[in-house]
PDB file of N, CA and C in Angstrom:
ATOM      1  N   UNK A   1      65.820 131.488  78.740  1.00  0.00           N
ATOM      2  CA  UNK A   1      64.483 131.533  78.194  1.00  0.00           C
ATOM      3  C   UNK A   1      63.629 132.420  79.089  1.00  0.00           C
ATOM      4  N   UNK A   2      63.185 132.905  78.179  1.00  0.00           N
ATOM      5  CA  UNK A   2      61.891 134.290  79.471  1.00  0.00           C
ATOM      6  C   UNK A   2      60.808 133.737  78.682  1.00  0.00           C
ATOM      7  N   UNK A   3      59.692 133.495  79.895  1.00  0.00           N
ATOM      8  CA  UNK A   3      57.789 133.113  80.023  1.00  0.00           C
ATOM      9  C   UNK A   3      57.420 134.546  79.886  1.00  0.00           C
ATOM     10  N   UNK A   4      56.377 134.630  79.307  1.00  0.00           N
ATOM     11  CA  UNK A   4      55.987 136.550  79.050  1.00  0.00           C
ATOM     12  C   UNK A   4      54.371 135.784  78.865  1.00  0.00           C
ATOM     13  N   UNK A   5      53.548 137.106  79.665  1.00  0.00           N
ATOM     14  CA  UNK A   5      52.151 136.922  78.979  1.00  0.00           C
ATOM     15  C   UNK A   5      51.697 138.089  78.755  1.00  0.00           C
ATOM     16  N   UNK A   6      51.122 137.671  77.398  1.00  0.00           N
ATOM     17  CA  UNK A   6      50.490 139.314  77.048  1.00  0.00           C
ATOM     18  C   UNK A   6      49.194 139.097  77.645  1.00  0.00           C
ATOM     19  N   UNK A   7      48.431 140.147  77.444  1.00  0.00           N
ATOM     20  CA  UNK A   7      46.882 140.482  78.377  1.00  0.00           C
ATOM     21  C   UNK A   7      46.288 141.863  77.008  1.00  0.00           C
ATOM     22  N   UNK A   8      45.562 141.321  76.375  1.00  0.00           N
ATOM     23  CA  UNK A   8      45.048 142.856  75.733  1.00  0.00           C
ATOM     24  C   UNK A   8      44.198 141.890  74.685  1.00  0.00           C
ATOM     25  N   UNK A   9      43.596 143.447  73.251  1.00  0.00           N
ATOM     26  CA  UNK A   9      42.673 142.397  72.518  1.00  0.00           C
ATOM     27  C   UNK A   9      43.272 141.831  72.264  1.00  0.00           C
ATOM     28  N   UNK A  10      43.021 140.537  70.915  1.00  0.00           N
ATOM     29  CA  UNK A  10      43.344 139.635  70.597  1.00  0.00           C
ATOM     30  C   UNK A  10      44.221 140.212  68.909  1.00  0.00           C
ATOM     31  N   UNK A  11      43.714 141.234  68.430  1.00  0.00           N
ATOM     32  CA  UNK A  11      44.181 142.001  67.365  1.00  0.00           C
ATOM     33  C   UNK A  11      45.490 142.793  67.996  1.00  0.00           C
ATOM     34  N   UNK A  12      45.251 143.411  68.845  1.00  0.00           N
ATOM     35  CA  UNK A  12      47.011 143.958  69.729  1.00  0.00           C
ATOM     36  C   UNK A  12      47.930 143.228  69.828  1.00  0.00           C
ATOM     37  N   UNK A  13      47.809 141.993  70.400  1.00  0.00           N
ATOM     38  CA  UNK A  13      48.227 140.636  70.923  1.00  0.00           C
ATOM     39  C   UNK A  13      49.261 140.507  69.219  1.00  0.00           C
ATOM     40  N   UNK A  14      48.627 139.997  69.114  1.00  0.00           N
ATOM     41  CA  UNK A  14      48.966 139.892  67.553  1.00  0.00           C
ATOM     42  C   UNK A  14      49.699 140.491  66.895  1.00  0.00           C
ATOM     43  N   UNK A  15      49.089 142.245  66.673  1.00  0.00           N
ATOM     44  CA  UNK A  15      50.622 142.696  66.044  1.00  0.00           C
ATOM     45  C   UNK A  15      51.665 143.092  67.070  1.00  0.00           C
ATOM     46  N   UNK A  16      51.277 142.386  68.337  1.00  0.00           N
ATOM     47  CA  UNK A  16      52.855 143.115  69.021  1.00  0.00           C
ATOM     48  C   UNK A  16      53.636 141.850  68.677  1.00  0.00           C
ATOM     49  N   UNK A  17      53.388 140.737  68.777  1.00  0.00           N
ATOM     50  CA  UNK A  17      54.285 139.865  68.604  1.00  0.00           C
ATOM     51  C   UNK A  17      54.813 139.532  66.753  1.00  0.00           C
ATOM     52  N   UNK A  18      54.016 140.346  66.140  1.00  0.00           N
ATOM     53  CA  UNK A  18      54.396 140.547  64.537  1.00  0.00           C
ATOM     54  C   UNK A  18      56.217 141.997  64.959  1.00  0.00           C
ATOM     55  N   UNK A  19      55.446 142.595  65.691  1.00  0.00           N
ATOM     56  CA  UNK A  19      56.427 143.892  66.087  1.00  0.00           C
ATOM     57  C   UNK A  19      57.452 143.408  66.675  1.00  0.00           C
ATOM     58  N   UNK A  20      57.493 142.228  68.101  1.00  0.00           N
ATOM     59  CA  UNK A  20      58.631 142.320  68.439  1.00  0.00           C
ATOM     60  C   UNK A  20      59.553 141.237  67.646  1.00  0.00           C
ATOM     61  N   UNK A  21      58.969 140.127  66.882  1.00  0.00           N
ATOM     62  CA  UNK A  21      59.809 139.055  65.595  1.00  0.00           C
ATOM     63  C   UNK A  21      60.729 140.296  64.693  1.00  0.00           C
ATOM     64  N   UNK A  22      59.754 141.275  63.910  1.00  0.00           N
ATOM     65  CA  UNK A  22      60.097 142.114  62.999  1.00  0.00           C
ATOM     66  C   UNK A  22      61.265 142.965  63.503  1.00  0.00           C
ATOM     67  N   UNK A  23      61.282 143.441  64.909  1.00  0.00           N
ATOM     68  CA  UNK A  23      62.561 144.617  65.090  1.00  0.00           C
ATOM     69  C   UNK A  23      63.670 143.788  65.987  1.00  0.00           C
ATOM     70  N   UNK A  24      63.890 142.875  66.573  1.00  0.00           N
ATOM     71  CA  UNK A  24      64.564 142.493  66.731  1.00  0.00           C
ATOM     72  C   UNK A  24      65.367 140.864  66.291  1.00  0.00           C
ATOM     73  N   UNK A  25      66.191 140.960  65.755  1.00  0.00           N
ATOM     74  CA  UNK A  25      66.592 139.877  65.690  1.00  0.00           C
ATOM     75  C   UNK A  25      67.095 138.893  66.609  1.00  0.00           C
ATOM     76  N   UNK A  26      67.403 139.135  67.630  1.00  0.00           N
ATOM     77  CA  UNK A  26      67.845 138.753  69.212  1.00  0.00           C
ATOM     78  C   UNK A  26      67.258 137.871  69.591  1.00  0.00           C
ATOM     79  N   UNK A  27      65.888 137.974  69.224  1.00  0.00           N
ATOM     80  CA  UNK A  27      64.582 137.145  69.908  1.00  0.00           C
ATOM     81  C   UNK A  27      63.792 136.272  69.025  1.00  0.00           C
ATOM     82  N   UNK A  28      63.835 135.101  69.576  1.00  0.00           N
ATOM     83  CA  UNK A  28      63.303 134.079  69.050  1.00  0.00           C
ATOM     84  C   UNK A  28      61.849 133.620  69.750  1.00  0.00           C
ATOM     85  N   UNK A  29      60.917 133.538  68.537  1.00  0.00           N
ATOM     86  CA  UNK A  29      60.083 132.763  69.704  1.00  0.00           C
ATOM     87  C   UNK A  29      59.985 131.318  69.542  1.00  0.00           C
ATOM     88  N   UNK A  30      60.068 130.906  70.837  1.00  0.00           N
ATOM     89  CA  UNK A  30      60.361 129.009  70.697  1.00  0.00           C
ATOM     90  C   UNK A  30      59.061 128.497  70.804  1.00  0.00           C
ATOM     91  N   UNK A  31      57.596 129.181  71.779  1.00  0.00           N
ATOM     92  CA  UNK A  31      56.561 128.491  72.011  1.00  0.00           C
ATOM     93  C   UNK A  31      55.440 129.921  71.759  1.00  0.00           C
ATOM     94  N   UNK A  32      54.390 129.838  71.532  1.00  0.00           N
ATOM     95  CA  UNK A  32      53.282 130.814  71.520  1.00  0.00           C
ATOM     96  C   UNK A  32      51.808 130.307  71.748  1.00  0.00           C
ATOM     97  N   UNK A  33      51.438 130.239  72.601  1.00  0.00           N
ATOM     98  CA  UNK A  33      50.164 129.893  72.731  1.00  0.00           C
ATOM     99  C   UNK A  33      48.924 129.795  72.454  1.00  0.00           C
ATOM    100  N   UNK A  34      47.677 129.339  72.080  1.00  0.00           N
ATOM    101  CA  UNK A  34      46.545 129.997  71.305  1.00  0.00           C
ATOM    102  C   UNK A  34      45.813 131.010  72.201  1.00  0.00           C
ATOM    103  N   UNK A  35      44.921 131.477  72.193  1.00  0.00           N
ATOM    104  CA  UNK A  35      44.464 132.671  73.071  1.00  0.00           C
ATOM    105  C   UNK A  35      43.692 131.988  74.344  1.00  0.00           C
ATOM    106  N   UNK A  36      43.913 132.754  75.530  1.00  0.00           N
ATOM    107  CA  UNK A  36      42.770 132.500  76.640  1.00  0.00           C
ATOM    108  C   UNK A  36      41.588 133.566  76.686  1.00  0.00           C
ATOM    109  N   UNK A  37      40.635 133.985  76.643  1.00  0.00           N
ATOM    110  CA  UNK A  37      39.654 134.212  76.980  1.00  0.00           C
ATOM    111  C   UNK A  37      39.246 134.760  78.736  1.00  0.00           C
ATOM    112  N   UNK A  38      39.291 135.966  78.778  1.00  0.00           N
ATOM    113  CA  UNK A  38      39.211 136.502  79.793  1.00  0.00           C
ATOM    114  C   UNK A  38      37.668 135.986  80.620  1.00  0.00           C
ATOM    115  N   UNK A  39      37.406 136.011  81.739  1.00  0.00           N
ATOM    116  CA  UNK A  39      36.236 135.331  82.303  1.00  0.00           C
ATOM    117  C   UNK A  39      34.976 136.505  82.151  1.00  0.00           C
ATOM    118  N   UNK A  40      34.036 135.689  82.120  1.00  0.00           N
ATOM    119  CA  UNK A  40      32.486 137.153  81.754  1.00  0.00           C
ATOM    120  C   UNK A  40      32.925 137.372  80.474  1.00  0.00           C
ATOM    121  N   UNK A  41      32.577 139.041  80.408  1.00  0.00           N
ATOM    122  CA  UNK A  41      32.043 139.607  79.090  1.00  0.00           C
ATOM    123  C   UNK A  41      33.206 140.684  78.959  1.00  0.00           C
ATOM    124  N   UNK A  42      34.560 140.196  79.335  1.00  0.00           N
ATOM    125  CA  UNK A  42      35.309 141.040  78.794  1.00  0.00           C
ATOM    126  C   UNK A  42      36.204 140.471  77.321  1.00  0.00           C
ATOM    127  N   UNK A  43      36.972 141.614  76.730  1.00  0.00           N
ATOM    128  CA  UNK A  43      37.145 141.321  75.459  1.00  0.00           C
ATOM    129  C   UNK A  43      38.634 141.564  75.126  1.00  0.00           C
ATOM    130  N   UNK A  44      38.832 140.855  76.414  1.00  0.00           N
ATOM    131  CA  UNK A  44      40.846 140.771  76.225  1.00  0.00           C
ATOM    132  C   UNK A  44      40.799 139.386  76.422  1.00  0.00           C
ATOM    133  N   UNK A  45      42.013 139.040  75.917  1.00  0.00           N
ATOM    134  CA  UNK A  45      42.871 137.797  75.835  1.00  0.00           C
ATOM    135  C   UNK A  45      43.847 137.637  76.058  1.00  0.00           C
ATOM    136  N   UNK A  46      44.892 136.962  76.799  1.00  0.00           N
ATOM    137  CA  UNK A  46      46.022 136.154  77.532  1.00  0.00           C
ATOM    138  C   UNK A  46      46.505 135.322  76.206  1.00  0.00           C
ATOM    139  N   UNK A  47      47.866 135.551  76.094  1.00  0.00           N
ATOM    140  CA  UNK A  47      48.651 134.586  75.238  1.00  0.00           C
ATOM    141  C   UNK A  47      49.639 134.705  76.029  1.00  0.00           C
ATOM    142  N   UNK A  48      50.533 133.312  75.654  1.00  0.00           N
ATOM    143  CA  UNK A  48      51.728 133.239  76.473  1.00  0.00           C
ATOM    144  C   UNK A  48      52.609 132.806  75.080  1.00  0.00           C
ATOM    145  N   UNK A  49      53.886 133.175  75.906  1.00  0.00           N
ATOM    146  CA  UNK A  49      55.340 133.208  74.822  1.00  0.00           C
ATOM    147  C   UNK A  49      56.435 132.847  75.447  1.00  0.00           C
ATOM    148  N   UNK A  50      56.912 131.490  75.059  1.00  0.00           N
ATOM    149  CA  UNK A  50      58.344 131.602  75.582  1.00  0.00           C
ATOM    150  C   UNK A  50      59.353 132.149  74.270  1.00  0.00           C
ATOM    151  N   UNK A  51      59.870 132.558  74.743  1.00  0.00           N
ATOM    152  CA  UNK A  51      61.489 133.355  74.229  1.00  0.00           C
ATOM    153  C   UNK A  51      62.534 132.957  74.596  1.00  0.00           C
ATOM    154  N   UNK A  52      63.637 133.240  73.316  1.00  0.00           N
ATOM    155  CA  UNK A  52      64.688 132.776  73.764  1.00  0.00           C
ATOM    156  C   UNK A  52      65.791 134.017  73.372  1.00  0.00           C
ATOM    157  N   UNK A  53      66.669 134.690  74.515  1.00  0.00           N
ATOM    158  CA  UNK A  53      67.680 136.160  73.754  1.00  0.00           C
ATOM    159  C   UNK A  53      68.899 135.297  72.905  1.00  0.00           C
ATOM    160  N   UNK A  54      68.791 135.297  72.026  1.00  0.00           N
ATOM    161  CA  UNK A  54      70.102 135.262  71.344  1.00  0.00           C
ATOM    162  C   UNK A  54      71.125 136.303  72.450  1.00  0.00           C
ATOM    163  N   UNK A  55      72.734 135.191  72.220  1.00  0.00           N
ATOM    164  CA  UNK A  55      73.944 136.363  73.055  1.00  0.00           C
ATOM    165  C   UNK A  55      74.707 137.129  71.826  1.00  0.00           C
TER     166      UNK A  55
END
């Protein structure tokens, strides 16, 4: 199992993990997190993902 965190907007965030379900079949996602909220007035967000590689 691999922990991964993305860091970007919340719309990026999003379709990368639409992108990496869609092109690989290998990868499963077992957990996905709801968004964190960067501190102040910035306008990225933290999601976390566990994965699992298919052998």
């Amino acid at each position: 199992m691999l922990k991964i965190r993305l860091h970007g907007e919340s719309e990026e965030v999003d379709k990368f993990i639409e992108w990496l379900e869609s092109q690989n079949e290998e990868v499963k996602i077992l957990n996905e997190s709801e968004f964190y909220k960067d501190r102040g007035k910035s306008v990225y967000v933290r999601k976390y993902l566990d994965i699992d590689m298919k052998d």
